[in-house]
C-alpha atoms as a PDB file:
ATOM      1  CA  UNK A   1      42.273  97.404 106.055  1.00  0.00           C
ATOM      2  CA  UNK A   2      42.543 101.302 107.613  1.00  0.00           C
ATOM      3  CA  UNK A   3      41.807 102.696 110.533  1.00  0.00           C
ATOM      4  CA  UNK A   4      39.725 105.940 110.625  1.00  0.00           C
ATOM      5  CA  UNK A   5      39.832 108.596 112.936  1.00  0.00           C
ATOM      6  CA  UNK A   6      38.185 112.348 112.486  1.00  0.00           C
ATOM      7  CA  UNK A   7      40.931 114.022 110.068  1.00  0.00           C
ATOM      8  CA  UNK A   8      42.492 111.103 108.027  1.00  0.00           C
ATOM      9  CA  UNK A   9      42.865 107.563 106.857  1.00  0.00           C
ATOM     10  CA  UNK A  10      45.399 105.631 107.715  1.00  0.00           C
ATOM     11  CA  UNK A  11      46.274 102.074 106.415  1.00  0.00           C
ATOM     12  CA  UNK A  12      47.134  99.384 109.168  1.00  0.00           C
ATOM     13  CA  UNK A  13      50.486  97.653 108.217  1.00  0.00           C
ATOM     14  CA  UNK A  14      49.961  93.783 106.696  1.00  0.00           C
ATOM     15  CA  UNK A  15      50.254  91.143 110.195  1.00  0.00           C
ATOM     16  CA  UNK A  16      53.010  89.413 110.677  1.00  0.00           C
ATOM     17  CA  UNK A  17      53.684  85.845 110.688  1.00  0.00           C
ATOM     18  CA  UNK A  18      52.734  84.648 114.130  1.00  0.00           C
ATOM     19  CA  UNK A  19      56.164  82.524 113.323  1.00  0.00           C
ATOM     20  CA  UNK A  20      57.941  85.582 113.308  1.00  0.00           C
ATOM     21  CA  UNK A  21      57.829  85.568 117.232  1.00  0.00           C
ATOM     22  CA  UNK A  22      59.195  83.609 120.230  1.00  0.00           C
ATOM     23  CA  UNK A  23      56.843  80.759 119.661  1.00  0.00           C
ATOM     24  CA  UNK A  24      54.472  82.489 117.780  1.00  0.00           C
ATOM     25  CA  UNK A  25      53.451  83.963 121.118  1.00  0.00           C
ATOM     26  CA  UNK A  26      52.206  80.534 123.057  1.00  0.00           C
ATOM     27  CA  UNK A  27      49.021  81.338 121.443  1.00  0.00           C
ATOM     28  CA  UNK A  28      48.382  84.123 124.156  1.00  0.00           C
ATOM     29  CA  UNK A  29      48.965  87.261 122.433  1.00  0.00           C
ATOM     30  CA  UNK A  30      49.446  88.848 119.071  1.00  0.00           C
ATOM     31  CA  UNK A  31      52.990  89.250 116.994  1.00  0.00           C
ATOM     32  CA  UNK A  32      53.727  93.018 115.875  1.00  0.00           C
ATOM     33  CA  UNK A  33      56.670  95.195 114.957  1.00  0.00           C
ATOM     34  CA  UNK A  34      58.078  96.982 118.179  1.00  0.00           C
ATOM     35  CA  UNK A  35      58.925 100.297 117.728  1.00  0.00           C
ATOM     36  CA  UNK A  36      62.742  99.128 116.924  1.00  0.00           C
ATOM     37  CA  UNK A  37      60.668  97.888 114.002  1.00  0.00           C
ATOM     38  CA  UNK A  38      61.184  93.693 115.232  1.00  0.00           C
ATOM     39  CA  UNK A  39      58.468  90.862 116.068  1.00  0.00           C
ATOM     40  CA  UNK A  40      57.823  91.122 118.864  1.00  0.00           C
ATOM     41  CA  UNK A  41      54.790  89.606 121.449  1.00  0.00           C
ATOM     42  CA  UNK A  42      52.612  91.779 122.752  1.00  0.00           C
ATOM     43  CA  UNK A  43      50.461  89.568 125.264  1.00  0.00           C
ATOM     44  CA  UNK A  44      47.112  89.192 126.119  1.00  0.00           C
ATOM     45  CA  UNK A  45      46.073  90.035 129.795  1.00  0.00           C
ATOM     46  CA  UNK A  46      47.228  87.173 132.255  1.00  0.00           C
ATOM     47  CA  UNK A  47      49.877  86.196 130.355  1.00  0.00           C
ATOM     48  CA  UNK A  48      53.621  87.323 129.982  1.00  0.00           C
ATOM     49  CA  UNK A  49      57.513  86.645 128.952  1.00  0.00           C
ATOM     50  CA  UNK A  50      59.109  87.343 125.325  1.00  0.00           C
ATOM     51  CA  UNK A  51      56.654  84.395 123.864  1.00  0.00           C
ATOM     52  CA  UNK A  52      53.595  85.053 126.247  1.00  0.00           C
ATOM     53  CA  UNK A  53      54.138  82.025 127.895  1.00  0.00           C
ATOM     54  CA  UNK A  54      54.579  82.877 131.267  1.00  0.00           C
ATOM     55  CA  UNK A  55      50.782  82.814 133.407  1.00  0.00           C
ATOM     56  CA  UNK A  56      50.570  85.784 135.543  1.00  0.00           C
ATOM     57  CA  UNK A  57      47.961  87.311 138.082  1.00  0.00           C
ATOM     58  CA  UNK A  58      46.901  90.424 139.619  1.00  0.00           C
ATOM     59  CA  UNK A  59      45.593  89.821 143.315  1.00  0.00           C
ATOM     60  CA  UNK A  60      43.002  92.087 144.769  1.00  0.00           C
ATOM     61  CA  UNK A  61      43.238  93.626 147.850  1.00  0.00           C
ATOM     62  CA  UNK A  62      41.345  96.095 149.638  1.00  0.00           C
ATOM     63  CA  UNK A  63      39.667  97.155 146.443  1.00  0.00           C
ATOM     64  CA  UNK A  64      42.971  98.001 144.501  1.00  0.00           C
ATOM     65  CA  UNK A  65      45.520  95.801 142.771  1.00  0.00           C
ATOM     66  CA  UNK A  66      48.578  93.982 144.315  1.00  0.00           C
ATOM     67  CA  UNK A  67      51.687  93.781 142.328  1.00  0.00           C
END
């Protein structure tokens, strides 16, 4: 697998074990090196923590976004 852009071609490194990470990630997000080259989770929206296991919400107000 590669990823192409306009000049080159650049091969995607081979995925981790999702056992690699915290708890494979709780299912809600994807296990990848970090760029201290570790698993690590990197979580889907809604969801955070070192394993993605944590639910988490952005409220809307007034058009923007609460933290």
């Amino acid at each position: 697998m590669s990823v192409l852009n306009e000049q080159l071609r650049c091969p995607l490194p081979p995925p981790l074990d999702p056992s690699a990470c915290p708890n494979a990630c709780s299912d809600n997000g994807v296990c990848a090196r970090n760029g201290a080259g570790q698993p690590a989770c990197y979580c889907n929206t809604g969801f955070g923590g070192d394993d993605c296991g944590q639910g988490q919400y952005t409220e809307v107000y007034k058009c923007g976004y609460k933290w």
